[in-house]
N, C-alpha and C. Protein backbone atom coordinates (compact mmCIF):
# COMPACT_ATOMS: atom_id res chain seq x y z
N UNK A 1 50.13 -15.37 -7.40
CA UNK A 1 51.53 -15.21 -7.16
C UNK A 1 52.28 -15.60 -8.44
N UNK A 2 53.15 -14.70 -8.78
CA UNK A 2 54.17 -14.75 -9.85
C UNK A 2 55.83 -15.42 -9.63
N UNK A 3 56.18 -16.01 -10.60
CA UNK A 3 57.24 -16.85 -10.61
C UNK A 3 58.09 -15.69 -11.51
N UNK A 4 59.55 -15.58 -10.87
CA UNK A 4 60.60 -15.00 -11.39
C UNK A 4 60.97 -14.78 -12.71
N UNK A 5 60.66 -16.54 -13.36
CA UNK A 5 60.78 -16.60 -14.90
C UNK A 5 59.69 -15.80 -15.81
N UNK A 6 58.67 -15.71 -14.84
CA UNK A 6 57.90 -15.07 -16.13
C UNK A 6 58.15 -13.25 -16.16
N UNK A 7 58.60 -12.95 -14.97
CA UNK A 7 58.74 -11.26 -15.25
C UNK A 7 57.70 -10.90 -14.41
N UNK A 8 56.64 -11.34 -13.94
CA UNK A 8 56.13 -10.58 -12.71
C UNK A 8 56.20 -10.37 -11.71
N UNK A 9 57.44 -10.73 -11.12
CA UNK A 9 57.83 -10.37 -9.74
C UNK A 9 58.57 -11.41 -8.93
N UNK A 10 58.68 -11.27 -8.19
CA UNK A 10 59.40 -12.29 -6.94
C UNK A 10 58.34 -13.75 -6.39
N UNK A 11 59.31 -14.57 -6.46
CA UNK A 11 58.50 -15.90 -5.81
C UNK A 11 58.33 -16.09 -5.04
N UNK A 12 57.22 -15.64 -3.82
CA UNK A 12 56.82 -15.82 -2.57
C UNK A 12 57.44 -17.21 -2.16
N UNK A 13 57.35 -18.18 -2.60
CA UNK A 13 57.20 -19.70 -2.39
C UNK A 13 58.78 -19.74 -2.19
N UNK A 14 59.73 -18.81 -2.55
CA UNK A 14 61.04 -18.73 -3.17
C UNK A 14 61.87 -18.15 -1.74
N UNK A 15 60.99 -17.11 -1.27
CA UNK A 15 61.13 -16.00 -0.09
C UNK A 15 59.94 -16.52 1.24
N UNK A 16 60.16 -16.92 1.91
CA UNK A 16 59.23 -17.50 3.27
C UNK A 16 58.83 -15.82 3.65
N UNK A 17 60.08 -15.41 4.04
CA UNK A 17 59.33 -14.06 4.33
C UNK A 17 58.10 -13.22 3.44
N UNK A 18 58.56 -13.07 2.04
CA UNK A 18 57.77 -12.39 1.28
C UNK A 18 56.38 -12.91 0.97
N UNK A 19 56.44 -14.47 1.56
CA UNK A 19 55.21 -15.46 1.52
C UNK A 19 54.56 -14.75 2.41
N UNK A 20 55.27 -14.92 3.27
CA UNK A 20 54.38 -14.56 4.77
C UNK A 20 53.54 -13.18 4.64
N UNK A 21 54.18 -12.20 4.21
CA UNK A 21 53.93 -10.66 3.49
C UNK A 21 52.79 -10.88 2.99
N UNK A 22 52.73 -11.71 1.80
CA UNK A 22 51.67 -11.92 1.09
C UNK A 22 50.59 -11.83 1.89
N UNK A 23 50.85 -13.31 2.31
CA UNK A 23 49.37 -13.78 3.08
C UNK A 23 48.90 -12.94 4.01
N UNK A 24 49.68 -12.34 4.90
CA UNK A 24 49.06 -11.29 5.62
C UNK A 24 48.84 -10.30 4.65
N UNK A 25 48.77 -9.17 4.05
CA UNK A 25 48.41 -8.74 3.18
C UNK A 25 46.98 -8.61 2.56
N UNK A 26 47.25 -10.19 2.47
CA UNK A 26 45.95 -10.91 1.45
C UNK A 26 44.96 -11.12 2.76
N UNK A 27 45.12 -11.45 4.16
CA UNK A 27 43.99 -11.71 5.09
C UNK A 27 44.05 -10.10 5.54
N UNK A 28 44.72 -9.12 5.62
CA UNK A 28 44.08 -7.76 5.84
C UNK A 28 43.49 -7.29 5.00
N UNK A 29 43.23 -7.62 3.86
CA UNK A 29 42.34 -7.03 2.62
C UNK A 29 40.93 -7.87 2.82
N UNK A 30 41.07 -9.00 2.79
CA UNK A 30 39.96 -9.74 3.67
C UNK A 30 39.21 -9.18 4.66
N UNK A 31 39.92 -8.92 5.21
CA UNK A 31 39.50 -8.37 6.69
C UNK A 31 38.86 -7.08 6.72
N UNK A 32 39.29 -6.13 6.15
CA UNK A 32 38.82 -4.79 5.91
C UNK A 32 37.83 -5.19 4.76
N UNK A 33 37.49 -5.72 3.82
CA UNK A 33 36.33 -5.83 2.99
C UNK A 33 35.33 -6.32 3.81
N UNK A 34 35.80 -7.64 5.01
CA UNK A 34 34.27 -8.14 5.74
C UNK A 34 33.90 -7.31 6.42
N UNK A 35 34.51 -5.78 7.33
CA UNK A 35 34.10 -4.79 7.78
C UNK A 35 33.67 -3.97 7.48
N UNK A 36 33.90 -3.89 6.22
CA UNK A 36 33.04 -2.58 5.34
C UNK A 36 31.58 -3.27 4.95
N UNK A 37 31.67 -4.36 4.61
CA UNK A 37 30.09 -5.41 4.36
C UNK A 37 29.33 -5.02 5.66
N UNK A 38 30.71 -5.64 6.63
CA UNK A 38 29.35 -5.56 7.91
C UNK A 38 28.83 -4.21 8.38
N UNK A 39 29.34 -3.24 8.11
CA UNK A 39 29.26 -1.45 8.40
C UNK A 39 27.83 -1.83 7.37
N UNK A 40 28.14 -1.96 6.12
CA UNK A 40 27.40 -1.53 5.06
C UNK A 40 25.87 -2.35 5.76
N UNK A 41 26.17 -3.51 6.11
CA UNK A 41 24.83 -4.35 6.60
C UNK A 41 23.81 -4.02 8.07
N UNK A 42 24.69 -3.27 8.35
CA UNK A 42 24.21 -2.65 9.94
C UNK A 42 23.56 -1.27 9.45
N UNK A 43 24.15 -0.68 8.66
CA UNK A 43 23.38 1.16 8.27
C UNK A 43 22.06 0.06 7.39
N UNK A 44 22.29 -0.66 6.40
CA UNK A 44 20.56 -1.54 6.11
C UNK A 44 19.75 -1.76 7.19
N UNK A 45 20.36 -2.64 7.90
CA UNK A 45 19.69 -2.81 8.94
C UNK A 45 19.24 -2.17 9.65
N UNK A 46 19.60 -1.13 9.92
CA UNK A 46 19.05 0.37 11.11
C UNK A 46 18.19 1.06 9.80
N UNK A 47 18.31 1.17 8.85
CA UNK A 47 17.30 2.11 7.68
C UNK A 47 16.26 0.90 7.81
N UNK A 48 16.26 0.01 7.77
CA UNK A 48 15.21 -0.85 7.31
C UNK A 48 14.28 -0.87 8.64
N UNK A 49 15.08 -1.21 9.85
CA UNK A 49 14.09 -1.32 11.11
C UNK A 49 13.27 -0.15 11.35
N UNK A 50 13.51 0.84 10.71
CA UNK A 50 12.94 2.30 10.97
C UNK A 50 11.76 2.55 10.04
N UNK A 51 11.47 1.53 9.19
CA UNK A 51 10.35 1.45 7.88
C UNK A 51 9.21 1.27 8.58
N UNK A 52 8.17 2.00 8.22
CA UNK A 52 6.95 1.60 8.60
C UNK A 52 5.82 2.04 7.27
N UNK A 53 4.53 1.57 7.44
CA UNK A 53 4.16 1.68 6.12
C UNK A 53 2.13 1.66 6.94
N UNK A 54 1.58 2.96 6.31
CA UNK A 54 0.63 3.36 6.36
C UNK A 54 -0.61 3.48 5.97
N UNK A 55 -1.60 2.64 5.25
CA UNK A 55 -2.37 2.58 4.25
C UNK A 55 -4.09 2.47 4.44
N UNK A 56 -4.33 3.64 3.79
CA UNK A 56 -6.25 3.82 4.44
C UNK A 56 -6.51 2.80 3.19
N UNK A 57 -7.99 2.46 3.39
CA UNK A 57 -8.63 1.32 2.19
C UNK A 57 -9.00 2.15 1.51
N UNK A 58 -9.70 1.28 0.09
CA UNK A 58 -9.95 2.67 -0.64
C UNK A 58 -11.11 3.27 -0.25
N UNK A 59 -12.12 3.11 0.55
CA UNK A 59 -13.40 3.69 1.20
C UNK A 59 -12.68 4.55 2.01
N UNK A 60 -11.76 4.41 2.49
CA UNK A 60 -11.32 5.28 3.79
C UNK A 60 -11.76 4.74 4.85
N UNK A 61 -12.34 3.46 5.32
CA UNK A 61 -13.11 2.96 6.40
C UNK A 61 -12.18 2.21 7.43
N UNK A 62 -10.87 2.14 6.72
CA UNK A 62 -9.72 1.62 7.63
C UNK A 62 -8.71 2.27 7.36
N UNK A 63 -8.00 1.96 8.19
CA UNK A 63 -6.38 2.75 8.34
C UNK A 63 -5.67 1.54 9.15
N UNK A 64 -4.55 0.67 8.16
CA UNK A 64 -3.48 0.00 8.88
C UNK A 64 -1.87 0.17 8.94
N UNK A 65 -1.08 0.17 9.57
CA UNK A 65 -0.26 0.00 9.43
C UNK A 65 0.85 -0.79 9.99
N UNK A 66 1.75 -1.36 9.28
CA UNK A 66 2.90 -2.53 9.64
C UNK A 66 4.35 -2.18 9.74
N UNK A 67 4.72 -2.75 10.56
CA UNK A 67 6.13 -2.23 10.87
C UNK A 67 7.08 -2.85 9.73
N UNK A 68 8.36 -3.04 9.78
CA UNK A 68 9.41 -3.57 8.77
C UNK A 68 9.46 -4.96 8.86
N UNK A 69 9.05 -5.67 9.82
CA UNK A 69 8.89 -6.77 9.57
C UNK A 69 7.33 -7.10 9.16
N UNK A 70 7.04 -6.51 8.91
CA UNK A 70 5.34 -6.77 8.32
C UNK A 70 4.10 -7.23 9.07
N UNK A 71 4.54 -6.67 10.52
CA UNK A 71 3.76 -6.97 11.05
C UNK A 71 2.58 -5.77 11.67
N UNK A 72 1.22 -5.80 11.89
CA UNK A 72 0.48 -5.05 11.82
C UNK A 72 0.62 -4.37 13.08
N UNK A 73 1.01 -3.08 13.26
CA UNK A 73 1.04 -2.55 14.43
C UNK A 73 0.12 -1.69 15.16
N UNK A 74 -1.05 -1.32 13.88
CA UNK A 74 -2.03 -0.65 13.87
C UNK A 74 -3.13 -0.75 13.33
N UNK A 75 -4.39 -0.64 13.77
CA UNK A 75 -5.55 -0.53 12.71
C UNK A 75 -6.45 0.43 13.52
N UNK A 76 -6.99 1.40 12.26
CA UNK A 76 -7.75 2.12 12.67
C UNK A 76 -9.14 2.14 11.66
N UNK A 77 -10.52 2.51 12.62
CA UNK A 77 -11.61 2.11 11.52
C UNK A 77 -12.19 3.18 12.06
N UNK A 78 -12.81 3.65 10.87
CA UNK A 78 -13.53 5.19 10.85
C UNK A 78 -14.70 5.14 11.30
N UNK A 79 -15.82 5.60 11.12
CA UNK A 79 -17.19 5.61 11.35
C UNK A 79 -17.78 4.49 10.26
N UNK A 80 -17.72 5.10 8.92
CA UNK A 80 -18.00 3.88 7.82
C UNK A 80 -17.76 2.31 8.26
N UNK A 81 -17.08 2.38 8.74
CA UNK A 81 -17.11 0.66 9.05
C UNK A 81 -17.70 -0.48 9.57
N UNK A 82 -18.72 1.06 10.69
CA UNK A 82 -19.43 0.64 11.34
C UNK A 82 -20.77 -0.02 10.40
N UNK A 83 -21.15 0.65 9.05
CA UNK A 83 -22.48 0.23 8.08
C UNK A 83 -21.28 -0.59 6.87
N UNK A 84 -20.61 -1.51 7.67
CA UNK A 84 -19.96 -2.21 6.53
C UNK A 84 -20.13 -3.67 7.11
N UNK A 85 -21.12 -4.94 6.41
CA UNK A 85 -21.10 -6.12 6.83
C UNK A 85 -19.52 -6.57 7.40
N UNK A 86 -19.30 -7.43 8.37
CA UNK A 86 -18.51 -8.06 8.88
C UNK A 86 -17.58 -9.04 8.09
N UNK A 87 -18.28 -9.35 6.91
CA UNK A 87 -17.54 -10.64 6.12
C UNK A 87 -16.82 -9.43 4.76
N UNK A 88 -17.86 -8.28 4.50
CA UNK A 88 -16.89 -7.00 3.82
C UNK A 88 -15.59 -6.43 4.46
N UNK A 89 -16.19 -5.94 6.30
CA UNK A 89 -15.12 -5.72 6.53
C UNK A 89 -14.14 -6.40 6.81
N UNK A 90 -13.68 -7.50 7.23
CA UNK A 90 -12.36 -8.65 7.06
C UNK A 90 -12.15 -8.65 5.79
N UNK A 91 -13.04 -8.26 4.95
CA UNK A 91 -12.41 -8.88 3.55
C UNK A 91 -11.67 -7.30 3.24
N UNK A 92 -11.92 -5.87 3.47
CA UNK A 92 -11.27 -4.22 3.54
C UNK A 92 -9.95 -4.59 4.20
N UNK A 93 -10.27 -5.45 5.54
CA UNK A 93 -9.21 -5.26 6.26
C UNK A 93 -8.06 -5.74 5.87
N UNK A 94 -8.18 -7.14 5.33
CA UNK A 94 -7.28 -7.98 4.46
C UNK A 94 -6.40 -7.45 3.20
N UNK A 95 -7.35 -6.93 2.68
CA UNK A 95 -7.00 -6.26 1.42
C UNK A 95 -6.22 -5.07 1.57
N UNK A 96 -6.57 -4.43 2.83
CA UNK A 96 -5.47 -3.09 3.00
C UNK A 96 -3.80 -3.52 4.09
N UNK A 97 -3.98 -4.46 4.50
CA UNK A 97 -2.65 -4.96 5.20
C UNK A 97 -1.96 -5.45 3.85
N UNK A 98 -2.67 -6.18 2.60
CA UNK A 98 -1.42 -6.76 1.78
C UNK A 98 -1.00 -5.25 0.87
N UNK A 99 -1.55 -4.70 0.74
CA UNK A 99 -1.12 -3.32 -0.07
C UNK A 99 0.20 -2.76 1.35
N UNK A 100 -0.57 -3.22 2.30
CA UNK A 100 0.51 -2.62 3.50
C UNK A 100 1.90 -3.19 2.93
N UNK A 101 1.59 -4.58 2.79
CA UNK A 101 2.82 -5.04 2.58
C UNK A 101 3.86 -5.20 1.45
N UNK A 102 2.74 -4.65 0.29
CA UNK A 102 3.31 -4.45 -0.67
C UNK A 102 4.18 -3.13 -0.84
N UNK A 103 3.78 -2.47 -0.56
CA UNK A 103 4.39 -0.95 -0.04
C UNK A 103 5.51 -0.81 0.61
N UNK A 104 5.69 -1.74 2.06
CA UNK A 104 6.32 -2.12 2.54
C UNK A 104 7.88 -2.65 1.80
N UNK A 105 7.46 -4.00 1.07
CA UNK A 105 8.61 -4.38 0.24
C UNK A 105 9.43 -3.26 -0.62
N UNK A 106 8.46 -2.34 -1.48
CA UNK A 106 8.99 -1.62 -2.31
C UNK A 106 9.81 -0.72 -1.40
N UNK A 107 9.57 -0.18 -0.23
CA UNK A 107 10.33 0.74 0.25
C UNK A 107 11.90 -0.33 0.62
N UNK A 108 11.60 -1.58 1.05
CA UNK A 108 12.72 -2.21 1.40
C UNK A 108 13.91 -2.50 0.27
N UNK A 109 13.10 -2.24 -0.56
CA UNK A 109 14.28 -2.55 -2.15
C UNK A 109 14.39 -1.12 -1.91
N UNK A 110 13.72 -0.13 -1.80
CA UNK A 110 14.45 1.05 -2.27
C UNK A 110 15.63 1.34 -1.34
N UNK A 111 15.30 0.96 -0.24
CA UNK A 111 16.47 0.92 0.96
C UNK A 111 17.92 -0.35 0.60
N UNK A 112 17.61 -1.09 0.49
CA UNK A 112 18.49 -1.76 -0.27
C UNK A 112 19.60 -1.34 -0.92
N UNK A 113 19.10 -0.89 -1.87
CA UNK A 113 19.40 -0.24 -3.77
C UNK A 113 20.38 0.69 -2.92
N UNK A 114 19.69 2.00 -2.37
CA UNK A 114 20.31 3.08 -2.19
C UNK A 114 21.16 3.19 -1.25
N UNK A 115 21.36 2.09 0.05
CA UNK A 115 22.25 1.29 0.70
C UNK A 115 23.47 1.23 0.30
N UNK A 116 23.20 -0.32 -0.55
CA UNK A 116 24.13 -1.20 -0.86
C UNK A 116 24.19 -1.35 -2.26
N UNK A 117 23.71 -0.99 -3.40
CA UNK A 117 24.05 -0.42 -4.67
C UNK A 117 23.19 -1.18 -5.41
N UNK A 118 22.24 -0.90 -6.47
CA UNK A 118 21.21 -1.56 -7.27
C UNK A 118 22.33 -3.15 -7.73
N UNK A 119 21.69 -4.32 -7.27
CA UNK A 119 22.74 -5.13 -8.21
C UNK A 119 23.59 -5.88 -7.30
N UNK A 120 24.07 -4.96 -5.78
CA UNK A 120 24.93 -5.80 -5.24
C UNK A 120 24.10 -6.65 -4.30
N UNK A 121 25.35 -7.72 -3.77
CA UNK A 121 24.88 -9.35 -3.53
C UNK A 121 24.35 -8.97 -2.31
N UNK A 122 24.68 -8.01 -1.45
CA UNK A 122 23.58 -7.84 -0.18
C UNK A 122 22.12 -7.04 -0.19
N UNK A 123 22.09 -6.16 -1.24
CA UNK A 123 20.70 -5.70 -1.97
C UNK A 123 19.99 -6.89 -2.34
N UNK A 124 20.56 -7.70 -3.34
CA UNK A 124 19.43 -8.54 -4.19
C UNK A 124 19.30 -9.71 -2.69
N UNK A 125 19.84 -10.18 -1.85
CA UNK A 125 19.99 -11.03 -0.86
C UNK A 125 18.69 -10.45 -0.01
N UNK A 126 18.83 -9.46 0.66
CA UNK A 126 17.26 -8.57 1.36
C UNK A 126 16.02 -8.34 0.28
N UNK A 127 16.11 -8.49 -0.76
CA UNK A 127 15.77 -7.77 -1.29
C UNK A 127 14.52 -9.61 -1.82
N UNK A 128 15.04 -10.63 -1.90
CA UNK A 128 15.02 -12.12 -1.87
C UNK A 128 14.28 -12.28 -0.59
N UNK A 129 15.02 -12.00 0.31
CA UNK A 129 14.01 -12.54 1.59
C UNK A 129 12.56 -11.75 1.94
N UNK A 130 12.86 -10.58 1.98
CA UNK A 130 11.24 -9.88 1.44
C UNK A 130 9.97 -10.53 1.08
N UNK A 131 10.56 -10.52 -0.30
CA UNK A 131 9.92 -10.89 -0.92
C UNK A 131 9.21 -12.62 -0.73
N UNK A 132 9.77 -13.04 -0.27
CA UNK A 132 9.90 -14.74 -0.05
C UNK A 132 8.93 -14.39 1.36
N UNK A 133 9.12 -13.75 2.01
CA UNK A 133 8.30 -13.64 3.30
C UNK A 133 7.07 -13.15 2.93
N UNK A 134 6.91 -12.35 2.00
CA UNK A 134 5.42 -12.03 1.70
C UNK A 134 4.70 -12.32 0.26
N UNK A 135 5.30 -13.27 -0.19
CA UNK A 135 4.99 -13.82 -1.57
C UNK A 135 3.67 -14.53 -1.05
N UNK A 136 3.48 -15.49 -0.30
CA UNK A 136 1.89 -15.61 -0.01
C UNK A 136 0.82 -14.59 0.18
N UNK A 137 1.20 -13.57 0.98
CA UNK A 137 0.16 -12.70 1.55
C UNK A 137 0.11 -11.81 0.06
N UNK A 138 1.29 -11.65 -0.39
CA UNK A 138 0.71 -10.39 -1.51
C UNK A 138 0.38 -11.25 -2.66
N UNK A 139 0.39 -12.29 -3.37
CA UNK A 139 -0.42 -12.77 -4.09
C UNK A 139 -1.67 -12.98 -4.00
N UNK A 140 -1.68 -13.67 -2.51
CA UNK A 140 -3.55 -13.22 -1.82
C UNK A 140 -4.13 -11.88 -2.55
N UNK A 141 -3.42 -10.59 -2.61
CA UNK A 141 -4.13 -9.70 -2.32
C UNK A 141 -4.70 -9.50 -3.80
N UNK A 142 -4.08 -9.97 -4.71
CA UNK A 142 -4.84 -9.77 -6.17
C UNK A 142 -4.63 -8.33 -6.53
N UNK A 143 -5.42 -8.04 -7.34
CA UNK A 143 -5.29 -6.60 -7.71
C UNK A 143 -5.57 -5.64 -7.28
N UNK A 144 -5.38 -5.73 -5.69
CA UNK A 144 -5.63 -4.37 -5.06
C UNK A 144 -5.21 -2.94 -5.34
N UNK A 145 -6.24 -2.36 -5.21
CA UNK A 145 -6.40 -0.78 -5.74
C UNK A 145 -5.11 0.17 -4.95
N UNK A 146 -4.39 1.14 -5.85
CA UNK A 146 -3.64 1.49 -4.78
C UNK A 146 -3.69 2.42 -3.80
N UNK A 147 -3.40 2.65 -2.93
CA UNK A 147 -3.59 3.73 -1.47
C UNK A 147 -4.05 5.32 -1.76
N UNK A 148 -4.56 5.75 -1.65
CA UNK A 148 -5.69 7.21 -1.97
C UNK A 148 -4.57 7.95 -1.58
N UNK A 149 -4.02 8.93 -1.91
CA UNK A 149 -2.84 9.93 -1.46
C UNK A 149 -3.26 11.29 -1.09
């Protein structure tokens, strides 16, 4: 708010009414920015719940897949799996859920980004928790090979 003497305008503080103007003003601009966030956070939210993520091992002896919250909603095992030791296969199976989840994340930044704009504070914010949720499991996974296309 500007003071008379300097040339930018009228002194709210001067005018009760024009105060009042202000401030309402200033809480409807408020107001319409937290609704456009929350619009903007609900279309994330509905793109993101709709993510799912699909990944055979590299033998082809499994097939898993995890929903958007990373959780495994599927596994499928081929014939091969059957002539695959037990301590191999947990160790296939393991190894193809964290690629699940790595996959997973990347699609969630891309949803993000193309959302809510590479950079802005509700992208990098999802984009943080992700990652923080599966920073154990995908470091587990080491250098897993990526998904056969």
């Amino acid at each position: 708010m500007h003071r008379d003497g300097d040339g930018a305008g009228p002194d709210p503080a001067g005018d009760p009414e024009a105060g009042f103007a202000a401030a309402m003003a200033q809480i409807d601009e408020w107001s319409a920015a937290s609704q456009r966030q929350l619009a903007l956070a609900q279309t994330m939210q509905r793109s993101i719940e709709q993510l799912s993520v699909t990944v055979w091992s590299s033998r082809r002896e499994v097939c898993v897949t995890v929903d958007h919250a990373g959780q495994l909603s599927d596994v499928v095992f081929e014939d091969r799996a059957l002539v695959t030791s037990p301590l191999e296969l947990g160790r296939v199976v393991t190894t193809t859920i964290h690629r699940a989840l790595a996959e997973l994340e990347a699609k969630v930044v891309q949803v993000a980004r193309a959302t809510a704009g590479e950079g802005s504070a509700l992208a990098l914010s999802v984009e943080h928790e992700y990652r923080a949720a599966f920073a154990g499991p995908l470091s587990a996974a080491g250098d897993a090979e990526p998904s056969p296309r």
